[in-house]
C-alpha atoms as a PDB file:
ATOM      1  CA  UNK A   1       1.473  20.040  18.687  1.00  0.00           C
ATOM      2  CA  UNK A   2       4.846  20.273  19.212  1.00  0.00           C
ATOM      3  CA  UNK A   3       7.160  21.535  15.871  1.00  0.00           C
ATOM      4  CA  UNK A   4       8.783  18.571  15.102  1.00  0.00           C
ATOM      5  CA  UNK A   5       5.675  16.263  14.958  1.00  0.00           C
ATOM      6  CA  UNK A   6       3.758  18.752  12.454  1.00  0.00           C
ATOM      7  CA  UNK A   7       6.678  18.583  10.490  1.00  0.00           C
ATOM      8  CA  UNK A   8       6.630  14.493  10.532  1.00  0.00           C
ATOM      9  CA  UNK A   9       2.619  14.769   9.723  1.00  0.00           C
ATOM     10  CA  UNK A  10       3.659  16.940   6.643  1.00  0.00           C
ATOM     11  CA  UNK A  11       6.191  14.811   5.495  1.00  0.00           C
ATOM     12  CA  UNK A  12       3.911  11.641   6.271  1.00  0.00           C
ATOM     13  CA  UNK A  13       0.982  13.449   4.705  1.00  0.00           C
ATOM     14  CA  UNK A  14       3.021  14.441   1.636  1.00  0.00           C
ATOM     15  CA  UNK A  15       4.411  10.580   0.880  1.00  0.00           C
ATOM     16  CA  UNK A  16       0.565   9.763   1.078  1.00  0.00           C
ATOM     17  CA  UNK A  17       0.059  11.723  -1.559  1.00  0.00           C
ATOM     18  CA  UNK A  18       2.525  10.469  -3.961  1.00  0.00           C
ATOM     19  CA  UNK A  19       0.951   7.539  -4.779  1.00  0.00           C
ATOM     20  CA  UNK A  20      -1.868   9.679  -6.749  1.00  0.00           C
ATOM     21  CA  UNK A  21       0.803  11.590  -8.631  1.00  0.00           C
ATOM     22  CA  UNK A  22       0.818   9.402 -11.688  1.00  0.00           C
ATOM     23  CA  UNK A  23      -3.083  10.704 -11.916  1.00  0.00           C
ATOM     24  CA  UNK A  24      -2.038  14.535 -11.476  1.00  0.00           C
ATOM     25  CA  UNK A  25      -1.779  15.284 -15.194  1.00  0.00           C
ATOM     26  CA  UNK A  26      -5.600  13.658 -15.454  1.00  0.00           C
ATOM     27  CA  UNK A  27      -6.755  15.090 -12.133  1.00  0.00           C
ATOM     28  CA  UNK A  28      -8.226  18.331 -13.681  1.00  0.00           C
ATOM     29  CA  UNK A  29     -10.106  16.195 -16.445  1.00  0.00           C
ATOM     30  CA  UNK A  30     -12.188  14.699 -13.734  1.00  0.00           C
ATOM     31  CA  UNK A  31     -11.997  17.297 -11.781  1.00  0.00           C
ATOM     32  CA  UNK A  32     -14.237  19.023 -14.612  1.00  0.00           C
ATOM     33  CA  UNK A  33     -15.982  15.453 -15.062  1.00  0.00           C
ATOM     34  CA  UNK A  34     -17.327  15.557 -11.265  1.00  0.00           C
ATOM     35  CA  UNK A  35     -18.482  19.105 -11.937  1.00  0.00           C
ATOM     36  CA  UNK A  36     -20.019  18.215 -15.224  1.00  0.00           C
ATOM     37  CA  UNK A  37     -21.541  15.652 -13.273  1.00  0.00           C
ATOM     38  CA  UNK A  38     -23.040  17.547 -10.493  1.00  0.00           C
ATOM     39  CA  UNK A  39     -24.761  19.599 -13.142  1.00  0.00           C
ATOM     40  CA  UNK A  40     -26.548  16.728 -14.410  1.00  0.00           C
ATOM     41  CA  UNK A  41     -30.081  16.863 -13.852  1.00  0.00           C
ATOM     42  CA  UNK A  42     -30.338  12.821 -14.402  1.00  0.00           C
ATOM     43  CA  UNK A  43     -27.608  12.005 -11.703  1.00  0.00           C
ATOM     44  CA  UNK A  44     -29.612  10.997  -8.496  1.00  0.00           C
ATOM     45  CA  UNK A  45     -29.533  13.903  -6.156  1.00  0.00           C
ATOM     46  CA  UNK A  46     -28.365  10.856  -3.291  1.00  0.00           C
ATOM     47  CA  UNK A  47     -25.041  10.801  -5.214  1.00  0.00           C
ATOM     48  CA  UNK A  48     -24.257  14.309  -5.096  1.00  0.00           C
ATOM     49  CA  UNK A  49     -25.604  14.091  -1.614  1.00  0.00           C
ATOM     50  CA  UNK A  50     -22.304  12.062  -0.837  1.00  0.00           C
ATOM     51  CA  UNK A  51     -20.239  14.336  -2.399  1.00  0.00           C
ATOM     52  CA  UNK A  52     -21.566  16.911  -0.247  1.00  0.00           C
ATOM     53  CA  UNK A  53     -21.194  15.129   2.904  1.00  0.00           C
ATOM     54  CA  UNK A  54     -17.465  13.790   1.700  1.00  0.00           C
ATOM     55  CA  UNK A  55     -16.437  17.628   1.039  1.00  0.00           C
ATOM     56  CA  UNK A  56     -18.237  18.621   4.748  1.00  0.00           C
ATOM     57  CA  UNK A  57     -16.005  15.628   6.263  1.00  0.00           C
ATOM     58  CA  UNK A  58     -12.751  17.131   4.435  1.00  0.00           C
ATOM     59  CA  UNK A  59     -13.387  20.742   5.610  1.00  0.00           C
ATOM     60  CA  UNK A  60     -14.000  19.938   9.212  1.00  0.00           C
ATOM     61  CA  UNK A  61     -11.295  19.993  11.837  1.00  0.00           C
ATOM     62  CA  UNK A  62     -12.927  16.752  13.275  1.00  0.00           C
ATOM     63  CA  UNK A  63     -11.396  14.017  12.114  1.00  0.00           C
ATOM     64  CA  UNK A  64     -12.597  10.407  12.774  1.00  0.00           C
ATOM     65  CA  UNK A  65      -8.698   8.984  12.908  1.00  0.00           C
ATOM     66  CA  UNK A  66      -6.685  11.610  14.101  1.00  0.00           C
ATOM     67  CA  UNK A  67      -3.667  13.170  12.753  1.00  0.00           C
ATOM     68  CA  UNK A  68      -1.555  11.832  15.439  1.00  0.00           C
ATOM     69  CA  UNK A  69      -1.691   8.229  14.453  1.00  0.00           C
ATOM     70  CA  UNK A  70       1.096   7.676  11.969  1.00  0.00           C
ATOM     71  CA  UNK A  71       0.413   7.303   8.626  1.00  0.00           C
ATOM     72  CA  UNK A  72      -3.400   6.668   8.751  1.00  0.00           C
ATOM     73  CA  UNK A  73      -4.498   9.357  10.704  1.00  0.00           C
ATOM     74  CA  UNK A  74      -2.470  11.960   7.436  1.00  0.00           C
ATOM     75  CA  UNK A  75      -4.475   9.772   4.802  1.00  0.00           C
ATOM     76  CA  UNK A  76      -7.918   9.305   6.366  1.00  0.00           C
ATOM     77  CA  UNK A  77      -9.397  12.639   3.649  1.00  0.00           C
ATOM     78  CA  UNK A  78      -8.008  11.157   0.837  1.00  0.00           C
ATOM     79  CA  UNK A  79      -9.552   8.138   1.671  1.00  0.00           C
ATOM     80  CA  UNK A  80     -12.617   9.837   2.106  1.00  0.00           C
ATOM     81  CA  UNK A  81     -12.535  11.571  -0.988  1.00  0.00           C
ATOM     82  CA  UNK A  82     -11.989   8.796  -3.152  1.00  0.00           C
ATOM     83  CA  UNK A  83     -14.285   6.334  -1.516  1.00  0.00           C
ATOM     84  CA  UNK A  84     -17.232   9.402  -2.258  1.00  0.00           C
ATOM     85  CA  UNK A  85     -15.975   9.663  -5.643  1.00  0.00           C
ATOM     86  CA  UNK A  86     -16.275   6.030  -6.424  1.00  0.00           C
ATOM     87  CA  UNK A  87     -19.787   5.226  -4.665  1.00  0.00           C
ATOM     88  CA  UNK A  88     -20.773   8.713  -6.877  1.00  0.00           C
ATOM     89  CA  UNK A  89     -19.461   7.306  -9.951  1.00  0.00           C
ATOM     90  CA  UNK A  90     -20.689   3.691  -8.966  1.00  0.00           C
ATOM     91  CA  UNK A  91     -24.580   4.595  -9.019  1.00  0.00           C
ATOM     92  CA  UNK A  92     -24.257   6.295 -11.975  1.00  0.00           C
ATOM     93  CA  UNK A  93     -26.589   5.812 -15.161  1.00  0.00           C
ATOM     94  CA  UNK A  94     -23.934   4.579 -17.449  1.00  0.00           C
ATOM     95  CA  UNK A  95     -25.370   6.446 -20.271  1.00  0.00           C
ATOM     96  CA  UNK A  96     -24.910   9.482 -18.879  1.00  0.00           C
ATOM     97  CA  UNK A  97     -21.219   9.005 -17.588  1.00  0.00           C
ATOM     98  CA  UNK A  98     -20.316   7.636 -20.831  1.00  0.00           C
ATOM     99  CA  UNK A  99     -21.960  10.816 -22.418  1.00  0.00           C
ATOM    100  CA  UNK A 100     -19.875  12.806 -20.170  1.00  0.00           C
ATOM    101  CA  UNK A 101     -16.653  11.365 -20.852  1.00  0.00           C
ATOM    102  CA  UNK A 102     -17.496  11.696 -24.672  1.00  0.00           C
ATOM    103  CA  UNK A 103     -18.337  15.225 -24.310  1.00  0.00           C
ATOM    104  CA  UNK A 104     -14.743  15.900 -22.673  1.00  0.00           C
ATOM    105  CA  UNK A 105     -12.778  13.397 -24.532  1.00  0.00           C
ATOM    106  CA  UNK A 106     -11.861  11.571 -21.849  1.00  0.00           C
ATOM    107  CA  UNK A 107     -10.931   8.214 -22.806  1.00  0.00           C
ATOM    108  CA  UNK A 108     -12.641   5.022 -21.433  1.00  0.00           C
ATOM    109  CA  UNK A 109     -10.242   2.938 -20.658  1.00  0.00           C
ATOM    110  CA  UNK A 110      -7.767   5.140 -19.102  1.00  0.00           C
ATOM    111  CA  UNK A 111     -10.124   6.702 -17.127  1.00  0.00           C
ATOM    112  CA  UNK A 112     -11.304   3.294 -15.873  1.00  0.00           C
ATOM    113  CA  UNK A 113      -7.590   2.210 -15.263  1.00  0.00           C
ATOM    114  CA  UNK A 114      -7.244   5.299 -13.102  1.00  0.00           C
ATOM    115  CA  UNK A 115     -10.196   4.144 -10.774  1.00  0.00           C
ATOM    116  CA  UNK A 116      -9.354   0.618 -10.534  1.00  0.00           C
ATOM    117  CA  UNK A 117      -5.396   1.997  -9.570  1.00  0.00           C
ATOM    118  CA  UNK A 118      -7.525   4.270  -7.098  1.00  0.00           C
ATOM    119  CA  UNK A 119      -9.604   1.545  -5.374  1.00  0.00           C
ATOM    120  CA  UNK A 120      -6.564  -0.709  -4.241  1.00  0.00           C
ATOM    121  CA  UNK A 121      -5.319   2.084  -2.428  1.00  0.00           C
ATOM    122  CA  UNK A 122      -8.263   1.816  -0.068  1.00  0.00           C
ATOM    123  CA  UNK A 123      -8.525  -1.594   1.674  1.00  0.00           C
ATOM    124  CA  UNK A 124     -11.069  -3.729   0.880  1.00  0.00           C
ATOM    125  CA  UNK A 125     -13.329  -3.981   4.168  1.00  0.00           C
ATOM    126  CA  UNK A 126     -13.691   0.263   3.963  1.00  0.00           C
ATOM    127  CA  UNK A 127     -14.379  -0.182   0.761  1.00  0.00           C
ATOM    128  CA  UNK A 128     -17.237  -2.734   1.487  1.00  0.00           C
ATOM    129  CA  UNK A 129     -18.316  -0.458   4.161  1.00  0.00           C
ATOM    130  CA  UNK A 130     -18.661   2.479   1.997  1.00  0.00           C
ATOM    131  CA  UNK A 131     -20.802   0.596  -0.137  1.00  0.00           C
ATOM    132  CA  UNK A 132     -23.671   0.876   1.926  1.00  0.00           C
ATOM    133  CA  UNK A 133     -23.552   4.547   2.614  1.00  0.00           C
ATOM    134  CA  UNK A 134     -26.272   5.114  -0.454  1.00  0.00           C
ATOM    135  CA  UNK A 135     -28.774   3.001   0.640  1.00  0.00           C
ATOM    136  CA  UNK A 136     -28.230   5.019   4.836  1.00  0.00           C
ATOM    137  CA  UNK A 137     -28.499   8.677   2.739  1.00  0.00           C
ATOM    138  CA  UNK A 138     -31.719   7.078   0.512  1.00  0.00           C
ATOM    139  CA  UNK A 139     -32.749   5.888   3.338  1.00  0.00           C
ATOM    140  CA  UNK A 140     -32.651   8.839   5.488  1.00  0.00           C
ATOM    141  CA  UNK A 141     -34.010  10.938   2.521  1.00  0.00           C
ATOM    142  CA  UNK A 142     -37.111   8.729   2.715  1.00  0.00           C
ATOM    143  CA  UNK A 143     -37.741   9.051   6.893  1.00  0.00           C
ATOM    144  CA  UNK A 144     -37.110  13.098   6.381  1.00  0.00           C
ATOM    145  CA  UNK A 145     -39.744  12.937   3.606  1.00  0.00           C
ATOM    146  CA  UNK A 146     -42.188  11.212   6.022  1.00  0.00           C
ATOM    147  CA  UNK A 147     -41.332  12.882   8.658  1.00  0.00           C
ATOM    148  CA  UNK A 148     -42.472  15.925   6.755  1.00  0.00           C
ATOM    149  CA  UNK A 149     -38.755  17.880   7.518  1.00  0.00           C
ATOM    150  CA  UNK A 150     -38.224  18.119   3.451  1.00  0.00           C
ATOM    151  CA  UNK A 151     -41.614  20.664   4.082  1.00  0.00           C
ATOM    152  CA  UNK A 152     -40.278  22.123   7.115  1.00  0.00           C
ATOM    153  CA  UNK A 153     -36.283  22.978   5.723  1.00  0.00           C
ATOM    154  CA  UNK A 154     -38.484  24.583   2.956  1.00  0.00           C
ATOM    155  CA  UNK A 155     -40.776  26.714   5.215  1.00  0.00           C
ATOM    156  CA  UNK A 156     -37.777  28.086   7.403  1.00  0.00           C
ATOM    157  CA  UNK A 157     -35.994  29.157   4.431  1.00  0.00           C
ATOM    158  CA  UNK A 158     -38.488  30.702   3.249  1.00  0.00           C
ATOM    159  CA  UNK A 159     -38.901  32.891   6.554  1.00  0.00           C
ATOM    160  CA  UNK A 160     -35.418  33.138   6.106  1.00  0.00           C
ATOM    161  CA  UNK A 161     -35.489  35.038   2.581  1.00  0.00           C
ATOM    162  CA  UNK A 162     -38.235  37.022   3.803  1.00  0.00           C
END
């Protein structure tokens, strides 16, 4: 890529970006939310599924709009990002989210202005999209369980650590 079009994705990339700066200073509060989360034995082990994949998407060089489209192609892992971060939160007991925003004082109502200024970033037919990837990751959990691949991942790690 020639030097003066990595320099426009940058600078296109960085604009992006700006629009979550108001939710910087709160960004490590969540940050330690989502981990707090993760921890969780009572969160569905689906939802952190989608965080996984989301964070696989983000580190790969593949990208499914590519950089070279303007504007879309430097947003397309934040958009990813925050679209796993909602459909985590979304399927959430509330009991336990509410717990977890107790336990690190994060308050309601700011926190749930934050997502709603999040979610009209994304437009609404991704969003609608994205709202059936949990039932495609239960329902592939299900078909690897009866396809008996849960047993076999288990038996080749277990060569594997031997």
């Amino acid at each position: 890529m020639p030097r003066s079009r990595r320099r426009r994705s940058t600078i296109v990339r960085t604009l992006n970006y700006l629009a979550f700066l108001p939710l910087a200073s709160r960004a490590p509060s969540y940050g330690r939310l989502v981990l707090a989360l993760l921890m969780d034995e009572r969160v569905p082990l689906g939802r952190k599924a989608i965080l996984g994949i989301a964070a696989g998407y983000v580190a790969s060089p593949l990208d499914l709009i590519p950089e070279s489209i303007p504007i879309i192609g430097a947003i397309d892992d934040v958009v990813v990002l925050v679209l796993a971060v909602e459909l985590f939160l979304d399927g959430l007991p509330a009991g336990v989210l509410n717990e977890k925003l107790a336990d690190l004082d994060i308050d309601r109502e700011a926190f749930e202005h934050d997502r709603a200024q999040v979610r009209r970033i994304i437009p609404r037919p991704i969003r609608r999209l994205a709202t059936r990837l949990p039932g495609v990751v239960r329902a592939a959990g299900t078909a690897a369980r009866h396809a008996g691949m849960d047993r076999r991942v288990r038996a080749w790690l277990s060569m594997e650590d031997a």
